[in-house]
Structures are given as C-alpha cells and as structure tokens.
PDB file of N, CA and C in Angstrom:
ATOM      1  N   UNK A   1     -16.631 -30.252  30.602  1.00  0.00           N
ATOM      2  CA  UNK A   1     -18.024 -30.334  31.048  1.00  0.00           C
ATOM      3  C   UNK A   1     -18.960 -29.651  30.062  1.00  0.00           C
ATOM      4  N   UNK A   2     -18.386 -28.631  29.821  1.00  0.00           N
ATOM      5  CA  UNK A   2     -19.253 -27.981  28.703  1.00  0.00           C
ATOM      6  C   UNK A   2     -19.912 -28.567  27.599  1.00  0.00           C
ATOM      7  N   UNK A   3     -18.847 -29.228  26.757  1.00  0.00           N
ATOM      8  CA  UNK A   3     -19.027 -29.981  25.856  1.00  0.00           C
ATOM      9  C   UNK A   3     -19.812 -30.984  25.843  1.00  0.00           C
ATOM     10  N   UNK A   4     -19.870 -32.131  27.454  1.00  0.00           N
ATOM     11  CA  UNK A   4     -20.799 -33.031  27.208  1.00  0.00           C
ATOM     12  C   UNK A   4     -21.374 -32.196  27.652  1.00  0.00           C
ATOM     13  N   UNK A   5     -22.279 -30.815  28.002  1.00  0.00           N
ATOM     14  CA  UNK A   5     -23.153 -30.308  28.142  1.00  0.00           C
ATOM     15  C   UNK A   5     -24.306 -30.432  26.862  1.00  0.00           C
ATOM     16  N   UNK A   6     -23.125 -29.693  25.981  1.00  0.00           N
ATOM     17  CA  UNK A   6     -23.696 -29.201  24.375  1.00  0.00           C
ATOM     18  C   UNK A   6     -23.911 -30.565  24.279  1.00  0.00           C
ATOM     19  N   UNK A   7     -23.446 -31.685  23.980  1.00  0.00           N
ATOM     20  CA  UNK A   7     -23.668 -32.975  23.560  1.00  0.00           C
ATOM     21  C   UNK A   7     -25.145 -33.380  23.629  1.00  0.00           C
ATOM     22  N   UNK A   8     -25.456 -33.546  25.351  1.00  0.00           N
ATOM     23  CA  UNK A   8     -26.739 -34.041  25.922  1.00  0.00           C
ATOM     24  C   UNK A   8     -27.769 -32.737  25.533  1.00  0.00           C
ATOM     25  N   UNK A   9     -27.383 -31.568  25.416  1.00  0.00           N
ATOM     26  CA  UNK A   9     -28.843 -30.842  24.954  1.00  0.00           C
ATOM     27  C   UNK A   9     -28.924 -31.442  23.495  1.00  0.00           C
ATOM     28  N   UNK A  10     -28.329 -30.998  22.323  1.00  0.00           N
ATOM     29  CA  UNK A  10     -28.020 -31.874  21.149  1.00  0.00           C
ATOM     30  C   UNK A  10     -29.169 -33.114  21.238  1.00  0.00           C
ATOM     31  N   UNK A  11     -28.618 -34.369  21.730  1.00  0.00           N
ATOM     32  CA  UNK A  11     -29.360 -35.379  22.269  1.00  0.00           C
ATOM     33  C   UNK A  11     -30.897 -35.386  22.994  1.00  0.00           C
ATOM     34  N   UNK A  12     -30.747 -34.321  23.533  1.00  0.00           N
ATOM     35  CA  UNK A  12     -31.992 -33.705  24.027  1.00  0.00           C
ATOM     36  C   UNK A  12     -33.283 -33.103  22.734  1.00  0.00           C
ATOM     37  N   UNK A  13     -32.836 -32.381  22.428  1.00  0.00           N
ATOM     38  CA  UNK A  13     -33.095 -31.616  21.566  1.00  0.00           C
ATOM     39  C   UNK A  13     -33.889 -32.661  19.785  1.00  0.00           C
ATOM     40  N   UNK A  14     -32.785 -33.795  19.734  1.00  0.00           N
ATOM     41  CA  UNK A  14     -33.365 -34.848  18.866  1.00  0.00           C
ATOM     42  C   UNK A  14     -34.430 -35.671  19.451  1.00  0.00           C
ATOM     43  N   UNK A  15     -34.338 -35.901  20.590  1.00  0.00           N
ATOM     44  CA  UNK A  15     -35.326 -36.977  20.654  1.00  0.00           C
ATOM     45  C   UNK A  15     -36.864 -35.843  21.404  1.00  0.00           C
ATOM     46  N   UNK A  16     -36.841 -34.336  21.172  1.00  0.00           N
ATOM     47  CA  UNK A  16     -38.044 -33.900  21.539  1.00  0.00           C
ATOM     48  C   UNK A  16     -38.127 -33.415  20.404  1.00  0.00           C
ATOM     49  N   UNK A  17     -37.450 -33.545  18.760  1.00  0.00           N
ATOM     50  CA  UNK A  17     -37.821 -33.107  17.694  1.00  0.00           C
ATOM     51  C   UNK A  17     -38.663 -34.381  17.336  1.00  0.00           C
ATOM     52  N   UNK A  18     -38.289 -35.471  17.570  1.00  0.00           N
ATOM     53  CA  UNK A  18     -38.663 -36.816  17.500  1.00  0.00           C
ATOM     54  C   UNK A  18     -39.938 -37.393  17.700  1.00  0.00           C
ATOM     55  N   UNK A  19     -40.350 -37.167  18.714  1.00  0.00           N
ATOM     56  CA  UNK A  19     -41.243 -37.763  19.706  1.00  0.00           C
ATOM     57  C   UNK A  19     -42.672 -37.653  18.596  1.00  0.00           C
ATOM     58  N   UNK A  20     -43.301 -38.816  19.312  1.00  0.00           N
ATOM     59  CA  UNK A  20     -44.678 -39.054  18.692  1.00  0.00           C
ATOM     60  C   UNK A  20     -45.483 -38.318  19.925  1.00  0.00           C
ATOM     61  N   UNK A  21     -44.957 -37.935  21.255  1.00  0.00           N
ATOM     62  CA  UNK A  21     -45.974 -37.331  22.311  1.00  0.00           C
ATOM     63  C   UNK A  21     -46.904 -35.934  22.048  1.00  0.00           C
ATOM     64  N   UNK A  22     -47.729 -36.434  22.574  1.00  0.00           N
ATOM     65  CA  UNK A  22     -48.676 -35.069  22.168  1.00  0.00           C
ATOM     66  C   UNK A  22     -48.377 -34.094  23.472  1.00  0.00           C
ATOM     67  N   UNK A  23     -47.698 -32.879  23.443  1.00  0.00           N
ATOM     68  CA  UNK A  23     -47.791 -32.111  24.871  1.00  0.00           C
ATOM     69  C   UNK A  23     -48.949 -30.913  25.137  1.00  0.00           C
ATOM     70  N   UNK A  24     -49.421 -30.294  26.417  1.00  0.00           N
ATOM     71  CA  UNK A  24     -50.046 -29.513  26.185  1.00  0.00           C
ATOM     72  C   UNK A  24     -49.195 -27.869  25.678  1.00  0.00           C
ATOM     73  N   UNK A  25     -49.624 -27.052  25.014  1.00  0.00           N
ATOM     74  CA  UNK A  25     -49.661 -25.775  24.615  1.00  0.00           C
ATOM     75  C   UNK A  25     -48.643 -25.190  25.725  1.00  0.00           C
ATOM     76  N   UNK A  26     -48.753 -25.412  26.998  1.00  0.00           N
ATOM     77  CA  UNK A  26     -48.158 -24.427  27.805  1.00  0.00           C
ATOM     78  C   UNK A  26     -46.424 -25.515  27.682  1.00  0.00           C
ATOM     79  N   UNK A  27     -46.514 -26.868  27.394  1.00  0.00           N
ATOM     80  CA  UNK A  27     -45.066 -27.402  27.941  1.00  0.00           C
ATOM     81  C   UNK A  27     -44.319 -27.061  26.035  1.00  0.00           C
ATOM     82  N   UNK A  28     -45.146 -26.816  25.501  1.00  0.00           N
ATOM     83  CA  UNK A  28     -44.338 -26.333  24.083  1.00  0.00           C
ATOM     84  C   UNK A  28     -43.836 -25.161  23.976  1.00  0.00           C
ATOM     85  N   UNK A  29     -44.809 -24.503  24.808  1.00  0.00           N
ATOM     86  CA  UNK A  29     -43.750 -23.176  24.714  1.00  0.00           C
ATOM     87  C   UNK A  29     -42.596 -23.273  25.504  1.00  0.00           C
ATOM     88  N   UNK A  30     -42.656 -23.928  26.514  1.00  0.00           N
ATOM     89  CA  UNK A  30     -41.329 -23.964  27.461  1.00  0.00           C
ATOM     90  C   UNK A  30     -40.132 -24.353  26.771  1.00  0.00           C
ATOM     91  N   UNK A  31     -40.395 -25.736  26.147  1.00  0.00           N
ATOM     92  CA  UNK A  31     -39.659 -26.050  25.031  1.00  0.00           C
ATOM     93  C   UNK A  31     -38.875 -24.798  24.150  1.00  0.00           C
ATOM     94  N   UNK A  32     -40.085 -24.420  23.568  1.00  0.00           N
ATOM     95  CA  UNK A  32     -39.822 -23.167  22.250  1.00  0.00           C
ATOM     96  C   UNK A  32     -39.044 -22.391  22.531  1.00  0.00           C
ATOM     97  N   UNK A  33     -39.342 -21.739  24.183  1.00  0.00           N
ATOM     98  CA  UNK A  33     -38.268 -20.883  24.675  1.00  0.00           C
ATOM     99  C   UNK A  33     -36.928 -21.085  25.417  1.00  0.00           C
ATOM    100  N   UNK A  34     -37.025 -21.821  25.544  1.00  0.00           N
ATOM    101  CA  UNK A  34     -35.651 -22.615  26.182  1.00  0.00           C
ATOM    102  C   UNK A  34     -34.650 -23.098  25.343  1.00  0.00           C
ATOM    103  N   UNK A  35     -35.170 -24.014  24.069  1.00  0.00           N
ATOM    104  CA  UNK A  35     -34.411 -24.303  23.003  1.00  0.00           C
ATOM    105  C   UNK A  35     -33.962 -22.372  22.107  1.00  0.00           C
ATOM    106  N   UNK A  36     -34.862 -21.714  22.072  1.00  0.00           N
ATOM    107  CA  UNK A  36     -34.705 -20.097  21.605  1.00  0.00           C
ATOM    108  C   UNK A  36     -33.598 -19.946  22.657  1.00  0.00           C
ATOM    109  N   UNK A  37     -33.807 -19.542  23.583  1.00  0.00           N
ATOM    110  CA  UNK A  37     -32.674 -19.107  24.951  1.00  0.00           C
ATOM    111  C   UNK A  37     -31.504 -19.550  24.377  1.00  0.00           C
ATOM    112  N   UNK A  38     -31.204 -20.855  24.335  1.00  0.00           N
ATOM    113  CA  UNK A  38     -30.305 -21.648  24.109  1.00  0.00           C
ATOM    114  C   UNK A  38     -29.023 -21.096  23.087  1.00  0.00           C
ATOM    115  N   UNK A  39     -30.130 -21.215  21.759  1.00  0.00           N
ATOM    116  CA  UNK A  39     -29.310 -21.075  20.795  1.00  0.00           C
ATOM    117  C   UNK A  39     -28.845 -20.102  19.677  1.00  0.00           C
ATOM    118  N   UNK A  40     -29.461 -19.081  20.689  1.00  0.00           N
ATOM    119  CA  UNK A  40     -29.839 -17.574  20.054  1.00  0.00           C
ATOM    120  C   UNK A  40     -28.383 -17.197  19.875  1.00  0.00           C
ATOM    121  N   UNK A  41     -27.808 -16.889  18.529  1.00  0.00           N
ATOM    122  CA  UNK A  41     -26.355 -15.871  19.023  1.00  0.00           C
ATOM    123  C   UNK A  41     -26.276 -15.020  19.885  1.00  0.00           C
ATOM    124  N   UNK A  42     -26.860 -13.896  19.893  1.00  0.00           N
ATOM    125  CA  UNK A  42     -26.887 -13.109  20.667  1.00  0.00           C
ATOM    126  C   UNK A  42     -27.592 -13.290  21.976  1.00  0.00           C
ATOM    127  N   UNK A  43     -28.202 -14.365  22.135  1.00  0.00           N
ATOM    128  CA  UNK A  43     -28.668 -14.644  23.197  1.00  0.00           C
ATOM    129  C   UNK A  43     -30.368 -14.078  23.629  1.00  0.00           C
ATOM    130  N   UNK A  44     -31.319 -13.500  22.841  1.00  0.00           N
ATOM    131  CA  UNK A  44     -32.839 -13.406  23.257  1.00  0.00           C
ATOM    132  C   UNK A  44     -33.356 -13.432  21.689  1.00  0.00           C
ATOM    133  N   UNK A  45     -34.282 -14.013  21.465  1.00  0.00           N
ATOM    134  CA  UNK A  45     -35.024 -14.052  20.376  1.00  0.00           C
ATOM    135  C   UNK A  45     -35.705 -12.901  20.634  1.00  0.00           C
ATOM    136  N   UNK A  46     -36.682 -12.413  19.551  1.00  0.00           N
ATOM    137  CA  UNK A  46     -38.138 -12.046  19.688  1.00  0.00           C
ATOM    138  C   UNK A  46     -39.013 -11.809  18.291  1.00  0.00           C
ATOM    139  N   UNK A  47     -39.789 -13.250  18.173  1.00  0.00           N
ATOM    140  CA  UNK A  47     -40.089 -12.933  16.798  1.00  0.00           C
ATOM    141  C   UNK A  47     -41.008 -12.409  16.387  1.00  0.00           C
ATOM    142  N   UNK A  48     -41.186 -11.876  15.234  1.00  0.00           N
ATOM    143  CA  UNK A  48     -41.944 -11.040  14.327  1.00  0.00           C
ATOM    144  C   UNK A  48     -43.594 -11.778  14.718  1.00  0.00           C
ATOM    145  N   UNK A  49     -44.025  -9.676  15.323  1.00  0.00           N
ATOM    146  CA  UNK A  49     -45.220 -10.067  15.774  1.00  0.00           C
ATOM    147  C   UNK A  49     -46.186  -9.311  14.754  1.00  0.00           C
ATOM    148  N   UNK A  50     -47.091 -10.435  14.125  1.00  0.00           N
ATOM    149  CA  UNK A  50     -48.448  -9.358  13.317  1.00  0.00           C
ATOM    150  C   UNK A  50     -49.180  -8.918  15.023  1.00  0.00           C
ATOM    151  N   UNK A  51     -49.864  -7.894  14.137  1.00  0.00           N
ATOM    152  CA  UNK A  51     -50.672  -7.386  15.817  1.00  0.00           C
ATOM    153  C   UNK A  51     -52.173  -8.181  15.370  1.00  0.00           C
ATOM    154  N   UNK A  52     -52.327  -8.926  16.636  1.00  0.00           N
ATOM    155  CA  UNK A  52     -53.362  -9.509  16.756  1.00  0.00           C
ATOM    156  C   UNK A  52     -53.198 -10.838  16.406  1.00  0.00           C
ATOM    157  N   UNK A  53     -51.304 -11.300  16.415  1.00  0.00           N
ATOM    158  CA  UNK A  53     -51.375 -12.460  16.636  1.00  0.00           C
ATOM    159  C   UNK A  53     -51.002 -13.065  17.454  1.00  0.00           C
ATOM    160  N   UNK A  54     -52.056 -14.087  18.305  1.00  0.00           N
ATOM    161  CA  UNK A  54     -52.125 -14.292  19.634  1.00  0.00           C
ATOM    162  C   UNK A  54     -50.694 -15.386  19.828  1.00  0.00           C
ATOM    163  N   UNK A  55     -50.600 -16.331  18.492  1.00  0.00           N
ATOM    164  CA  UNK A  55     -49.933 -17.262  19.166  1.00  0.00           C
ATOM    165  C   UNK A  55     -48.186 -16.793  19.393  1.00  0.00           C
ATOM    166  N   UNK A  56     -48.309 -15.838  18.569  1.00  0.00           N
ATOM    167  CA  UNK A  56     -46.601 -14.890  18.330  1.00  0.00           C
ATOM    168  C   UNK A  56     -46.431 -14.249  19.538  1.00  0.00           C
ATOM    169  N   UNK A  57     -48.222 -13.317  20.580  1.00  0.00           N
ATOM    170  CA  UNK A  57     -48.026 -13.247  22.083  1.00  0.00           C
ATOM    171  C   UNK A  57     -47.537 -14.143  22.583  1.00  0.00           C
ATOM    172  N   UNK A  58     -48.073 -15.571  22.761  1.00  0.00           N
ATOM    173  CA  UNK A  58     -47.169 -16.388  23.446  1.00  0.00           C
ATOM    174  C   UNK A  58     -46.217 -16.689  23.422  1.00  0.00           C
ATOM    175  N   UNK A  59     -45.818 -16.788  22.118  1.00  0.00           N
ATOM    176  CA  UNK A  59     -44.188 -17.233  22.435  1.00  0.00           C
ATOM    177  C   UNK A  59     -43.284 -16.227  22.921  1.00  0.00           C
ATOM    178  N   UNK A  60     -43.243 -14.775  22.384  1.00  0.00           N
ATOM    179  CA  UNK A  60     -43.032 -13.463  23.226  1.00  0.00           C
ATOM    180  C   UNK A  60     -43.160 -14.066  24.642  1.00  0.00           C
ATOM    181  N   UNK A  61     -44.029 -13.899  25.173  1.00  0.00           N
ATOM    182  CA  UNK A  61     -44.444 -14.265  26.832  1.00  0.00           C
ATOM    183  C   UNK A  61     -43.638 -14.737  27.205  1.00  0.00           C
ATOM    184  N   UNK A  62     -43.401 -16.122  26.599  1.00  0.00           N
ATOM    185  CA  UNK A  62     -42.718 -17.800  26.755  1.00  0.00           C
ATOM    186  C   UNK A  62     -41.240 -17.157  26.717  1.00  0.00           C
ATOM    187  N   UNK A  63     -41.004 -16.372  25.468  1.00  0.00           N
ATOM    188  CA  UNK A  63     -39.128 -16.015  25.447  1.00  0.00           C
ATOM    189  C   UNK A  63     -38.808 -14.753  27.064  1.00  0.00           C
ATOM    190  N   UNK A  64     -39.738 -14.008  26.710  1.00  0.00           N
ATOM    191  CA  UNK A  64     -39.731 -12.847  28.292  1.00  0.00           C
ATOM    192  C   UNK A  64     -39.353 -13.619  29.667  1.00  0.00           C
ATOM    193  N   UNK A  65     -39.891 -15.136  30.017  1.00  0.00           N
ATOM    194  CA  UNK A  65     -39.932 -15.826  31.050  1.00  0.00           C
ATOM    195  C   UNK A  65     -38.879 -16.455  31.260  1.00  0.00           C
ATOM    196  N   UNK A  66     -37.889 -17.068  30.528  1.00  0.00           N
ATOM    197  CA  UNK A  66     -36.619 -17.545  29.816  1.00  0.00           C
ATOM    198  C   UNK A  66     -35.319 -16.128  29.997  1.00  0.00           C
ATOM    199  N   UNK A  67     -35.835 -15.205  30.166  1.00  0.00           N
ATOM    200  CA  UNK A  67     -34.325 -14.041  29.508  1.00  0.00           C
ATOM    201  C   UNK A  67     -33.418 -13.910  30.416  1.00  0.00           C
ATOM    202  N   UNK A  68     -33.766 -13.925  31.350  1.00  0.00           N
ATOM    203  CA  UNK A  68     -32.885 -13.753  32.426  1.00  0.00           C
ATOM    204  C   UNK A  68     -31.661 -15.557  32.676  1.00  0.00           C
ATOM    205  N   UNK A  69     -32.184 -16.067  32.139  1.00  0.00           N
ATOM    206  CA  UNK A  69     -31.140 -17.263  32.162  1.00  0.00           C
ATOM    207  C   UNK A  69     -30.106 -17.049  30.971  1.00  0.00           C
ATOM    208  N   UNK A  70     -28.867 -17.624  31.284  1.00  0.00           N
ATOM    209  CA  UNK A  70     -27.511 -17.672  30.607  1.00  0.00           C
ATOM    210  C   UNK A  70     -28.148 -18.918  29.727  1.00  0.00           C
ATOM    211  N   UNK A  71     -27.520 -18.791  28.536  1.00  0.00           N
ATOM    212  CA  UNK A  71     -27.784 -19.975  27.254  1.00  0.00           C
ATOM    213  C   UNK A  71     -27.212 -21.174  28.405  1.00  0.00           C
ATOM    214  N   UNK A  72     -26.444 -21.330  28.960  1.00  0.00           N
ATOM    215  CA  UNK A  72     -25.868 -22.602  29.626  1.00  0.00           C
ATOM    216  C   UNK A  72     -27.154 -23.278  30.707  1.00  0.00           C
ATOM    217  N   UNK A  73     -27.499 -22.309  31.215  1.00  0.00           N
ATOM    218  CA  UNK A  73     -28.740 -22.620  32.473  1.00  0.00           C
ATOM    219  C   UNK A  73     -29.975 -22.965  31.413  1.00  0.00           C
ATOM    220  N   UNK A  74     -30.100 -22.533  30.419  1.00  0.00           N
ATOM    221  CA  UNK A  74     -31.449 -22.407  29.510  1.00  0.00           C
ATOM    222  C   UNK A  74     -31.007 -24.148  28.526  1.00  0.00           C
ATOM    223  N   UNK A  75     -29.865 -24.672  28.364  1.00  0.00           N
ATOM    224  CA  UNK A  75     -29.673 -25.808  28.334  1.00  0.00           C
ATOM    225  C   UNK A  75     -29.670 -26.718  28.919  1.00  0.00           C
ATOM    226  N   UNK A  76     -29.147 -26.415  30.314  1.00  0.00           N
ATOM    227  CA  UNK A  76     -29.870 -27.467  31.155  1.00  0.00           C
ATOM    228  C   UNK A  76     -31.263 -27.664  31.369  1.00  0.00           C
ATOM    229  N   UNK A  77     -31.806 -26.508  31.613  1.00  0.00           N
ATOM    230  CA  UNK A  77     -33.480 -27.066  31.410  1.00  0.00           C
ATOM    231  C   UNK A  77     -33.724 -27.385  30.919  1.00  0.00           C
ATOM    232  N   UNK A  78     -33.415 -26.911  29.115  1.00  0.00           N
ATOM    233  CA  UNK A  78     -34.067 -27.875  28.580  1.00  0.00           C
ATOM    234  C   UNK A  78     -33.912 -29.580  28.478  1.00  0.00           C
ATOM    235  N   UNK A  79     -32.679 -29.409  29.093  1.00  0.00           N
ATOM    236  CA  UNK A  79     -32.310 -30.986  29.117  1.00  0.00           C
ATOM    237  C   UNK A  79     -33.206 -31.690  30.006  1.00  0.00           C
ATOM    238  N   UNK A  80     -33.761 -31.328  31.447  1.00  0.00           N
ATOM    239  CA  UNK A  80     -34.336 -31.161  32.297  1.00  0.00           C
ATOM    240  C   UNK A  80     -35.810 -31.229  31.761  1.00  0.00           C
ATOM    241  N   UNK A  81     -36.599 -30.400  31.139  1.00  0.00           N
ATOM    242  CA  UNK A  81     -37.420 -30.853  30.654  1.00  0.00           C
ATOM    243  C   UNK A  81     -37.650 -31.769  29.488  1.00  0.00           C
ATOM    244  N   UNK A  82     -36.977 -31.816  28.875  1.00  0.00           N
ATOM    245  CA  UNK A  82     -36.947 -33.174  28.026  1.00  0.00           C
ATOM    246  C   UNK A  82     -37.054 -34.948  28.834  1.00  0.00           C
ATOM    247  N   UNK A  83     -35.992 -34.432  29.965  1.00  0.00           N
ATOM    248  CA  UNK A  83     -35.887 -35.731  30.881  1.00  0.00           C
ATOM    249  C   UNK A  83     -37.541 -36.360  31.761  1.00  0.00           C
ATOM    250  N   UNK A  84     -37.956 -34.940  31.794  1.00  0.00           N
ATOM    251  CA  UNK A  84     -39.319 -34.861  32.830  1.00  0.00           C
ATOM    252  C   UNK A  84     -40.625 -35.096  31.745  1.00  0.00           C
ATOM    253  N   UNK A  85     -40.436 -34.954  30.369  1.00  0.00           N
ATOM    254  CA  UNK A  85     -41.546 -35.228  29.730  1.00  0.00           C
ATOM    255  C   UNK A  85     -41.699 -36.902  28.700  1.00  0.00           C
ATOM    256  N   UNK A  86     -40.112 -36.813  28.263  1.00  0.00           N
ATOM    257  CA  UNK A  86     -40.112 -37.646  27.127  1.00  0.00           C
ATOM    258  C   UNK A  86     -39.063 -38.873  28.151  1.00  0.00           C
ATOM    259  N   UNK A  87     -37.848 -38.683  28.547  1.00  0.00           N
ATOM    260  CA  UNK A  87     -37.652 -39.724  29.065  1.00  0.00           C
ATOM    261  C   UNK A  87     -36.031 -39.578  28.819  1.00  0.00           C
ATOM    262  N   UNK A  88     -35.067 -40.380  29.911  1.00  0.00           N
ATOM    263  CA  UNK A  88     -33.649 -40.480  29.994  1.00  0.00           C
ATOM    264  C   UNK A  88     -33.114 -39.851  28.657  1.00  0.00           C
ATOM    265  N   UNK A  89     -31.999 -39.143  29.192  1.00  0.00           N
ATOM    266  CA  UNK A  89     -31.035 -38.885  27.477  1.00  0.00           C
ATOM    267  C   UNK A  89     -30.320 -39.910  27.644  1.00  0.00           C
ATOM    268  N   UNK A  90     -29.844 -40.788  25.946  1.00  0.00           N
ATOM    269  CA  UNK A  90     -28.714 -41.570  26.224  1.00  0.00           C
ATOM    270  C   UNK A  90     -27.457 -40.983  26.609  1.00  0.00           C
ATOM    271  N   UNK A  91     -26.551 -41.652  27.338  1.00  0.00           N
ATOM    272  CA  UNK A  91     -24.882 -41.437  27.170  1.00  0.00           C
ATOM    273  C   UNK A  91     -24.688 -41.491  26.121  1.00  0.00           C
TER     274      UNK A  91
END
C-alpha cells in the first residue's frame, strides 16, 4: 500500500508541477507545505527567513499548520488536494 501510496503522490505531485491553473496564494501554500511535510528527511522544513520577509512568514505559517502530520498523512493530502483542485490522478 505504501508504495502505490508514494506512486500516486509522485503522480500527484507532476501533474500540480504541470498545470497551466492559476491558484489563489492561500491553496499554494497548502501545496508548498504539504509537498515540504512530505518530503522533508527529517520530516519539518523551515526556511531561511530575512526579517521582514513577508512571503518566507507565510510559508513558515503554512509549514507550522502541516507539523503535526506524519509525511504519510501529509501525502495523502496532498494527493487530496491535488484531486480537489486540478483533477483525478491516473492509475
């Protein structure tokens, strides 16, 4: 199960690198942090913040909201949101 887990995020993951869709600001970070969650070795990002840069707050924010999920749960969402924005993963 695992494996076609990894598979369909994989699959997931290409066709929202893909996409011609324009999303709003708040469903990219979900993205940002979920795919981060995901594939972090150690499991939490947190990237390098200049002070006073707002958009490096958000994604901070975005990874903080995400931490408490296991990389496995943080793959299904994102699979989950990929399904809810862009559309079916193939088999």
């Amino acid at each position: 199960m695992m494996a076609e887990e990894n598979t369909k995020f994989l699959k997931a993951y290409e066709m929202a690198s893909s996409t011609d869709q324009q999303f709003p600001p708040d469903v990219l970070l979900h993205f940002y942090a979920l795919y981060k969650r995901a594939t972090e070795k150690n499991g939490f990002y947190i990237p390098t913040t200049n002070r006073g840069d707002l958009r490096s707050a958000f994604k901070v924010n975005a990874l903080v909201q995400v931490k408490d999920l296991s990389k496995q749960e943080a793959k299904q969402r994102y699979i989950e949101l990929v399904e809810l924005h862009i559309g079916a993963i193939p088999e």
